[in-house]
PDB file of N, CA and C in Angstrom:
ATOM      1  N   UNK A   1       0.843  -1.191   0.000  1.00  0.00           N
ATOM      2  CA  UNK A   1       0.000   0.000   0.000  1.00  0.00           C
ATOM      3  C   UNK A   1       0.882   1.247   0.000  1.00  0.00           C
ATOM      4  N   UNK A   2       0.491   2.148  -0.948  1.00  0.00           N
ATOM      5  CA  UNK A   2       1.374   3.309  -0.943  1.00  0.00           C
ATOM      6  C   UNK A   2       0.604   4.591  -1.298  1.00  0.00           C
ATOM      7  N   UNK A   3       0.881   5.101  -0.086  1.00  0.00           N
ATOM      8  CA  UNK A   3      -0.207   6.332   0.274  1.00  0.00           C
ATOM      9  C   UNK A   3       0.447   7.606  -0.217  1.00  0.00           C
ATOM     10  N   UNK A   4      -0.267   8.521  -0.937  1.00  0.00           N
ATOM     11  CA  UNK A   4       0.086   9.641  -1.317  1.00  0.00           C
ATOM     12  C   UNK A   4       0.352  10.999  -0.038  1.00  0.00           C
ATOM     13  N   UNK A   5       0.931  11.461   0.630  1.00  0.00           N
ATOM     14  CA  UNK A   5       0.536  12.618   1.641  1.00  0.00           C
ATOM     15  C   UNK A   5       0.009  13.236   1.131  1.00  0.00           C
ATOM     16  N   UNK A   6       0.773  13.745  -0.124  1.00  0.00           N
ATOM     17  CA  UNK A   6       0.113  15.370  -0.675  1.00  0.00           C
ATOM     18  C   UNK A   6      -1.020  15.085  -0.286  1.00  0.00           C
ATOM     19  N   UNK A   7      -2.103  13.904  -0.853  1.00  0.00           N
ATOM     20  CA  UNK A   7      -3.460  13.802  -1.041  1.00  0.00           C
ATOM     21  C   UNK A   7      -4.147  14.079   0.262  1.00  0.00           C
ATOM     22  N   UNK A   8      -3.320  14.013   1.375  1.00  0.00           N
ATOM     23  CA  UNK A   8      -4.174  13.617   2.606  1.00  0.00           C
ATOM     24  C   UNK A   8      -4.010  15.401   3.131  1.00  0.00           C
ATOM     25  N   UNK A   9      -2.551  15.865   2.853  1.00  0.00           N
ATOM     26  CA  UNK A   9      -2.474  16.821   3.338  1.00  0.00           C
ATOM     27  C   UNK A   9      -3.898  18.219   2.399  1.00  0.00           C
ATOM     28  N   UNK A  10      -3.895  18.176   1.386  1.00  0.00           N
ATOM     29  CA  UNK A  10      -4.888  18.894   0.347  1.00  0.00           C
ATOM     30  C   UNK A  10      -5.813  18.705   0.490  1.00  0.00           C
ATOM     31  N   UNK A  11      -6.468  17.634   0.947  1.00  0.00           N
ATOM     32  CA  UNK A  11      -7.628  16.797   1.579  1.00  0.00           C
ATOM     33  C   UNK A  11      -8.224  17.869   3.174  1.00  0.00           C
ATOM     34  N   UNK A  12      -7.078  17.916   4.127  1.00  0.00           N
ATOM     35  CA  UNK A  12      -6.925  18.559   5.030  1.00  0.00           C
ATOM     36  C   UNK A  12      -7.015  20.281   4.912  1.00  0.00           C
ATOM     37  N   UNK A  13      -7.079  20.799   3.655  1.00  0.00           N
ATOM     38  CA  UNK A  13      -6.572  22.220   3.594  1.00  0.00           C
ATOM     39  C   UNK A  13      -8.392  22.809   2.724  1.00  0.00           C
ATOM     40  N   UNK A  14      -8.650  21.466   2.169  1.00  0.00           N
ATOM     41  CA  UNK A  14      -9.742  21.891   1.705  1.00  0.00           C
ATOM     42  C   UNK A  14     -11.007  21.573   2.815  1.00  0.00           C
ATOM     43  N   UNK A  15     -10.386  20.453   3.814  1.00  0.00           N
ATOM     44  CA  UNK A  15     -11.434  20.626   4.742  1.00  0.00           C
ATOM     45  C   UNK A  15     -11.322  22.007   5.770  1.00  0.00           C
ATOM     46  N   UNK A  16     -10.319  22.622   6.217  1.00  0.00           N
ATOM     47  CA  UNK A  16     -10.046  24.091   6.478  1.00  0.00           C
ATOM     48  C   UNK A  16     -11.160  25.066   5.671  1.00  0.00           C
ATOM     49  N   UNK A  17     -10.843  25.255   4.461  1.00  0.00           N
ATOM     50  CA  UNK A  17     -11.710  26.152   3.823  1.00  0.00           C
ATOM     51  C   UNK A  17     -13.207  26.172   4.269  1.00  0.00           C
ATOM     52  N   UNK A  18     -13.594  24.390   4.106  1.00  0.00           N
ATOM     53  CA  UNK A  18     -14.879  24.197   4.673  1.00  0.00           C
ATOM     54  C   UNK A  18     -15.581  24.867   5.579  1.00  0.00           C
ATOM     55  N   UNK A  19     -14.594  24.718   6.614  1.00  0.00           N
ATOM     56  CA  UNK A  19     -15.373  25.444   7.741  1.00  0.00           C
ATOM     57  C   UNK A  19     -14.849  26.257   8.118  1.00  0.00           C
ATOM     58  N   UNK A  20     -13.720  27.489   7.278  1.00  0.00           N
ATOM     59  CA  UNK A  20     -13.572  28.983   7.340  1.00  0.00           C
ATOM     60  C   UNK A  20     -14.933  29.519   6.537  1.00  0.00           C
ATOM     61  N   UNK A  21     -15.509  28.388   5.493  1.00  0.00           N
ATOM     62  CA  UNK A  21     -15.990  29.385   4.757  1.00  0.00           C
ATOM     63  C   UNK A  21     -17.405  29.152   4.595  1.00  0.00           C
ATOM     64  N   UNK A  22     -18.223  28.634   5.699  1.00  0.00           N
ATOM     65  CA  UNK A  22     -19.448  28.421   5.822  1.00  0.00           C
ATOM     66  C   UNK A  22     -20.357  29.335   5.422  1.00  0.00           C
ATOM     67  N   UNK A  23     -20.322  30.596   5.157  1.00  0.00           N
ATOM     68  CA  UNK A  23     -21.286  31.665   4.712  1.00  0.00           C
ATOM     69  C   UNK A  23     -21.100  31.676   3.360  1.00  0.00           C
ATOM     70  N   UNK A  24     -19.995  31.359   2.247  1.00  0.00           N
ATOM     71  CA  UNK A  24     -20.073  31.571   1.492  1.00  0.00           C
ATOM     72  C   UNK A  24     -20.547  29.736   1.047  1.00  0.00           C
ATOM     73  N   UNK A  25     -21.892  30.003   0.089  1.00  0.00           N
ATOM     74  CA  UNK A  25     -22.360  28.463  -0.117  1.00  0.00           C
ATOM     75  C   UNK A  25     -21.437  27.662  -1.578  1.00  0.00           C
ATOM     76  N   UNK A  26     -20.914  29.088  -2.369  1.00  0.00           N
ATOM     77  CA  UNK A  26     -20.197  28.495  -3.538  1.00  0.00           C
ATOM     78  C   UNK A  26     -18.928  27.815  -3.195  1.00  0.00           C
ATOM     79  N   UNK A  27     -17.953  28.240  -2.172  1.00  0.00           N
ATOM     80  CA  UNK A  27     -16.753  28.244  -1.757  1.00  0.00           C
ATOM     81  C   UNK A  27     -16.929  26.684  -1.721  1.00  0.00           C
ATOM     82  N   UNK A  28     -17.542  26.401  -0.565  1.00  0.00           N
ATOM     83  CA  UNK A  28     -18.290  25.747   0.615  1.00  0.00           C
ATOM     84  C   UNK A  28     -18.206  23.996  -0.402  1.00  0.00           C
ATOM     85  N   UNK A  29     -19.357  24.645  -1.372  1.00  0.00           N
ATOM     86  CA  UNK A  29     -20.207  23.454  -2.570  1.00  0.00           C
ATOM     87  C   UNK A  29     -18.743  23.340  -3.065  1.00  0.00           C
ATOM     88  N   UNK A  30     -17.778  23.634  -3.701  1.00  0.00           N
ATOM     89  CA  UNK A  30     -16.478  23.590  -5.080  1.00  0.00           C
ATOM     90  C   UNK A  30     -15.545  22.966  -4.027  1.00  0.00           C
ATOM     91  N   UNK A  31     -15.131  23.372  -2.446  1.00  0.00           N
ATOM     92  CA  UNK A  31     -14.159  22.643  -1.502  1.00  0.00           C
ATOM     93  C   UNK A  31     -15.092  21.168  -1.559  1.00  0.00           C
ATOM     94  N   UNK A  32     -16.145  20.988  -1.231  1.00  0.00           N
ATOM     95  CA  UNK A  32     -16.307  19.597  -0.879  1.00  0.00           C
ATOM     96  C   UNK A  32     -16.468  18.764  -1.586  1.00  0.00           C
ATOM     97  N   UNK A  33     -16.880  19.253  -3.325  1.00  0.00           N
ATOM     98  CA  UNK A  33     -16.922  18.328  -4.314  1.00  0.00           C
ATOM     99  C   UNK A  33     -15.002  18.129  -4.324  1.00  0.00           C
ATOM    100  N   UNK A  34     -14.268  18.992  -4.326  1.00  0.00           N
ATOM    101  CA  UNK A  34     -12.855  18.576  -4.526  1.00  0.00           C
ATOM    102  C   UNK A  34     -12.568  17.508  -3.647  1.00  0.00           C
ATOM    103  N   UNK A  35     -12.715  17.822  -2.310  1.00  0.00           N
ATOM    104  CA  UNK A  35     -13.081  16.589  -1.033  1.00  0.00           C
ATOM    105  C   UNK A  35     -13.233  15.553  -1.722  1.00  0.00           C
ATOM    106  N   UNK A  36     -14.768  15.149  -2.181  1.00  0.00           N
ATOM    107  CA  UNK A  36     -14.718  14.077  -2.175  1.00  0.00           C
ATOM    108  C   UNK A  36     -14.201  13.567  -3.947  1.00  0.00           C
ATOM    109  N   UNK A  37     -13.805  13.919  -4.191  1.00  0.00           N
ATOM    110  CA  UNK A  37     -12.892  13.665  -5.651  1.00  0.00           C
ATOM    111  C   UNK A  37     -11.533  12.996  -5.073  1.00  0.00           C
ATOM    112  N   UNK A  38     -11.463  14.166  -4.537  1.00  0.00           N
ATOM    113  CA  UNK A  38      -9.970  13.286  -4.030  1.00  0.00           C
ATOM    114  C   UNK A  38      -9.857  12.076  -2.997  1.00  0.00           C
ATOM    115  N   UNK A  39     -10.938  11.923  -2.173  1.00  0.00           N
ATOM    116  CA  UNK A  39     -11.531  10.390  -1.423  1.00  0.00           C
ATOM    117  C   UNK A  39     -11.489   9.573  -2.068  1.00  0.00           C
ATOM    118  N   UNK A  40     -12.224  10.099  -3.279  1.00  0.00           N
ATOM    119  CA  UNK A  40     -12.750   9.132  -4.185  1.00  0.00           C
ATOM    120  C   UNK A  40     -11.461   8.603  -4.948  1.00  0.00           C
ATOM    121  N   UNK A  41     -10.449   9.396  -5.427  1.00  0.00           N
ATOM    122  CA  UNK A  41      -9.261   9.268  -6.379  1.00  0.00           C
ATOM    123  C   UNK A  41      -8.342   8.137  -4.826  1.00  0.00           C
ATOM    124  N   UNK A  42      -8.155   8.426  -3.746  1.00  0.00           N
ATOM    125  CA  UNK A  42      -7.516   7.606  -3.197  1.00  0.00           C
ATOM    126  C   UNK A  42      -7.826   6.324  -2.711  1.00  0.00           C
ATOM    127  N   UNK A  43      -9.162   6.334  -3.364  1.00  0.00           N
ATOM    128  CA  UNK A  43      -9.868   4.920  -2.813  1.00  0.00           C
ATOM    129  C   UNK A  43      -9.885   4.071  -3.858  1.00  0.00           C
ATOM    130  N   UNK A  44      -9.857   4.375  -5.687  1.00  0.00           N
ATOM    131  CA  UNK A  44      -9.464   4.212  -6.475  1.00  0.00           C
ATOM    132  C   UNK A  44      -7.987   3.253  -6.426  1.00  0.00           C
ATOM    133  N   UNK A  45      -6.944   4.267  -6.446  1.00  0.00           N
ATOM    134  CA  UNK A  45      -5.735   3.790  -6.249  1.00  0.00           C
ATOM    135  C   UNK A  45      -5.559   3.107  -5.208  1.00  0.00           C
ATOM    136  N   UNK A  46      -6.543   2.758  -3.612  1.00  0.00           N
ATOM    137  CA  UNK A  46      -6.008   1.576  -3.139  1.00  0.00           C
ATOM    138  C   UNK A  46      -6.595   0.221  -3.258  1.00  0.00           C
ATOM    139  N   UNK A  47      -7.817   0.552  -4.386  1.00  0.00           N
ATOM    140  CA  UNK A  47      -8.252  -0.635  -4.751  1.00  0.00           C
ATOM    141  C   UNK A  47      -7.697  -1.622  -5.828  1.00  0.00           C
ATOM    142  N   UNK A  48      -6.957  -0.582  -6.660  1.00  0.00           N
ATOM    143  CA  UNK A  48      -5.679  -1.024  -7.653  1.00  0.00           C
ATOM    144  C   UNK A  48      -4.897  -1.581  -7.242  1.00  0.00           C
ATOM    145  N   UNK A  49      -4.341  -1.617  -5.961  1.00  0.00           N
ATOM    146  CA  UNK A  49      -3.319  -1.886  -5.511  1.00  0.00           C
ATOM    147  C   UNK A  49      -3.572  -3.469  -4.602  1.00  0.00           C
ATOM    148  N   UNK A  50      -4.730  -3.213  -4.021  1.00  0.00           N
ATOM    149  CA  UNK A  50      -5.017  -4.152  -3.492  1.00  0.00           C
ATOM    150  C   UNK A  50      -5.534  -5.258  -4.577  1.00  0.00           C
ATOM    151  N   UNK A  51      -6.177  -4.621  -5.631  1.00  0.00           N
ATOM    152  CA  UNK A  51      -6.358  -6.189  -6.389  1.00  0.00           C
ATOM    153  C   UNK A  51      -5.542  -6.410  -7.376  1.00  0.00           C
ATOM    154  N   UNK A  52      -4.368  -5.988  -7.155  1.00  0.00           N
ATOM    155  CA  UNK A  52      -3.025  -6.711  -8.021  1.00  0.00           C
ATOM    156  C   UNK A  52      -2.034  -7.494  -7.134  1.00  0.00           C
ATOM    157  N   UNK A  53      -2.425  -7.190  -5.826  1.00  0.00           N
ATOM    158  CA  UNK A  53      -1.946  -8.237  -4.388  1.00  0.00           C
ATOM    159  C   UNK A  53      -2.922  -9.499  -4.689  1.00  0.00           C
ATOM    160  N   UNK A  54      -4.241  -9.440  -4.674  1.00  0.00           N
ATOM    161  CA  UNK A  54      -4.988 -10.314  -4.644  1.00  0.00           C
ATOM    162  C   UNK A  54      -4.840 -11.219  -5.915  1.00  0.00           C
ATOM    163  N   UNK A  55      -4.600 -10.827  -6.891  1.00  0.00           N
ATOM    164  CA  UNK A  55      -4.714 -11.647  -7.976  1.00  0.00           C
ATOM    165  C   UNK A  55      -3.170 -12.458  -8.301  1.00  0.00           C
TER     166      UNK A  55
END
């Protein structure tokens, strides 16, 4: 398994924004779709990884 930081750390900076920027709803909506893009992109790559162990 080989974990990206950047991802976790950018992950972390956009959850910051989140909740600096609760009044603004656009900010707010564009940080959490990036959120979960990038969840989504690292859950991706450890499922790759894990089913080339498995196979």
């Amino acid at each position: 398994m080989c974990f990206k930081p950047g991802l976790y750390q950018e992950a972390g900076f956009f959850m910051l924004l989140v909740i600096r920027n609760r009044k603004q709803r656009l900010i707010n909506s564009i940080s959490f779709v990036t959120l979960i893009y990038q969840v989504g992109l690292l859950s991706f790559f450890y499922f790759i990884e894990n089913r080339h162990k498995v196979i």
